[in-house]
C-alpha atoms as a PDB file:
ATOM      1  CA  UNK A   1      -4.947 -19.054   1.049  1.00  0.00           C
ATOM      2  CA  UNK A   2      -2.481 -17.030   2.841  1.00  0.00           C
ATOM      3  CA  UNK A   3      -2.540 -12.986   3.326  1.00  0.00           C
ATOM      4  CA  UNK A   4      -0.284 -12.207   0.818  1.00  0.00           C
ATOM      5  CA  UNK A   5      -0.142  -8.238   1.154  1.00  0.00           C
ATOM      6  CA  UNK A   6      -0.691  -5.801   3.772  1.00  0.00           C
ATOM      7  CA  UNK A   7       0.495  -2.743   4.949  1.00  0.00           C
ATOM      8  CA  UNK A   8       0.353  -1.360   7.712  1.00  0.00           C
ATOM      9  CA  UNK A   9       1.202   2.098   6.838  1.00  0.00           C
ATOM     10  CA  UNK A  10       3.020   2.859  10.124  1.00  0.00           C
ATOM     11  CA  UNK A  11       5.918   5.180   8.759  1.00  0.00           C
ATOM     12  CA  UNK A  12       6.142   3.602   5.286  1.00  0.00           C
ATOM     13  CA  UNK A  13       4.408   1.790   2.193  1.00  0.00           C
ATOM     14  CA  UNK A  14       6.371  -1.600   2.891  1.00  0.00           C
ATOM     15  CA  UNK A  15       4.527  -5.103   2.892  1.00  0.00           C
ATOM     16  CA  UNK A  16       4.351  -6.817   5.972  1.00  0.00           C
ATOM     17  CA  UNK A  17       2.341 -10.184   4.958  1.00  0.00           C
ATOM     18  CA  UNK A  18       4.522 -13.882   4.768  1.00  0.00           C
ATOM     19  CA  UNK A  19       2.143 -15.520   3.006  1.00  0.00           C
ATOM     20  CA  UNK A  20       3.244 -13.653  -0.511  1.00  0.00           C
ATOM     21  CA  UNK A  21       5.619 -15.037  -3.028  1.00  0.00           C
ATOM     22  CA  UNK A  22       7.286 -11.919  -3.774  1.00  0.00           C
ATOM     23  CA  UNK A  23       7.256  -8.530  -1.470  1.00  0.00           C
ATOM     24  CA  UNK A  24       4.670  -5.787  -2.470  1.00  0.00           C
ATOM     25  CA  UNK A  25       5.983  -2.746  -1.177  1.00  0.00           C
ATOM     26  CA  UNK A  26       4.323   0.142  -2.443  1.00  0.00           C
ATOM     27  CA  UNK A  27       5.656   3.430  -3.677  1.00  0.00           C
ATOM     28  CA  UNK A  28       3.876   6.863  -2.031  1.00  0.00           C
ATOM     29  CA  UNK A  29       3.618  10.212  -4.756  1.00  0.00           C
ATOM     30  CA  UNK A  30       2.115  12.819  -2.563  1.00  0.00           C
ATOM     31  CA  UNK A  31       0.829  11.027   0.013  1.00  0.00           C
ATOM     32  CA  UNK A  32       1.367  12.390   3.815  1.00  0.00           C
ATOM     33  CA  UNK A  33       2.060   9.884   7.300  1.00  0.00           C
ATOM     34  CA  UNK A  34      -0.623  11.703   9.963  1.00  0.00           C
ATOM     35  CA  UNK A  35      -1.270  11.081  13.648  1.00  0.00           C
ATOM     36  CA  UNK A  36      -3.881   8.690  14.350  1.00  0.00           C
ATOM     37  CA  UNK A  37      -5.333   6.039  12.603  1.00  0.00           C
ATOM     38  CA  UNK A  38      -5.753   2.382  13.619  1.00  0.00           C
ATOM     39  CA  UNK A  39      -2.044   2.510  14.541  1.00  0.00           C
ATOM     40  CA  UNK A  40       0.051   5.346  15.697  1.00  0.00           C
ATOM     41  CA  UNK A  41      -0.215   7.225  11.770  1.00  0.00           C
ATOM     42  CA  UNK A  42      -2.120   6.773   8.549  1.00  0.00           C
ATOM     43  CA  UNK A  43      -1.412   8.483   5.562  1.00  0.00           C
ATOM     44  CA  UNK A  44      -3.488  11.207   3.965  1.00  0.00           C
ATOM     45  CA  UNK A  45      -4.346  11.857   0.314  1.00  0.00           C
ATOM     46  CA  UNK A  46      -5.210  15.096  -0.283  1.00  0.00           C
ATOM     47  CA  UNK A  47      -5.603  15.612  -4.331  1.00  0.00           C
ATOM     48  CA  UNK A  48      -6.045  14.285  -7.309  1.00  0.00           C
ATOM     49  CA  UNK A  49      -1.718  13.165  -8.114  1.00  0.00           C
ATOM     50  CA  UNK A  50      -2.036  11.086  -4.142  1.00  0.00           C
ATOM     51  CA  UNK A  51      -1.346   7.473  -4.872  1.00  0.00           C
ATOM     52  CA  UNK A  52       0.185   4.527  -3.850  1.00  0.00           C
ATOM     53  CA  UNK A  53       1.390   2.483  -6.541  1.00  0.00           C
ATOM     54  CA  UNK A  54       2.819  -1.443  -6.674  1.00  0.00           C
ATOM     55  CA  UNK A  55       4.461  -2.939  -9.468  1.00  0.00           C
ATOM     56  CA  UNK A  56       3.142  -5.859 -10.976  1.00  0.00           C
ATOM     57  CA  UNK A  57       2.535  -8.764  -8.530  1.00  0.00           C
ATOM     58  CA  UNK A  58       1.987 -12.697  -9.205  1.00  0.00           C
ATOM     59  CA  UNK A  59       0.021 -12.069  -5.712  1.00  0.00           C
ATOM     60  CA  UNK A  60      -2.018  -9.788  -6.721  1.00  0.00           C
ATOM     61  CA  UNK A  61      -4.428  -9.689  -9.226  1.00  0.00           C
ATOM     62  CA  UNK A  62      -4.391  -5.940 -10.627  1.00  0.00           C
ATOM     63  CA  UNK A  63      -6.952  -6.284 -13.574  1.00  0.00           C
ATOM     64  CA  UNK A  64      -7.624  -2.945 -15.284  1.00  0.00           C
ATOM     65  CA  UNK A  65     -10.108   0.616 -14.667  1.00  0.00           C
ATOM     66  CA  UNK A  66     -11.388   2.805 -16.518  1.00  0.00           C
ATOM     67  CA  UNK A  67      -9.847   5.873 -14.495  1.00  0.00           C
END
């Protein structure tokens, strides 16, 4: 199997994997790009409304929480 998402979070929420069928860009609500990281940023959640969401994905397998 192919990597079929991953982002690296260098700017923006976009996926960078070609081995998807569809793109899984993510959408950021509250979330802040900092210095350092792996790369040259990473982003920073800082409360409770911080997320990253994706729509649903034939990629990705989202399942359900409880949260």
């Amino acid at each position: 199997m192919d990597l079929v998402a991953y982002w690296d979070f260098e700017g923006d929420a976009l996926d960078n994997a070609t081995g998807g069928t569809v793109t899984d860009d993510g959408t950021l609500t509250g979330a802040a790009f900092v210095g350092g990281g792996l790369g040259t940023s990473a982003l920073q959640f800082s409360g409770g409304g911080d997320v990253m969401k994706l729509e649903s994905s034939a990629d990705i397998n989202q399942g359900t929480t409880t949260e």
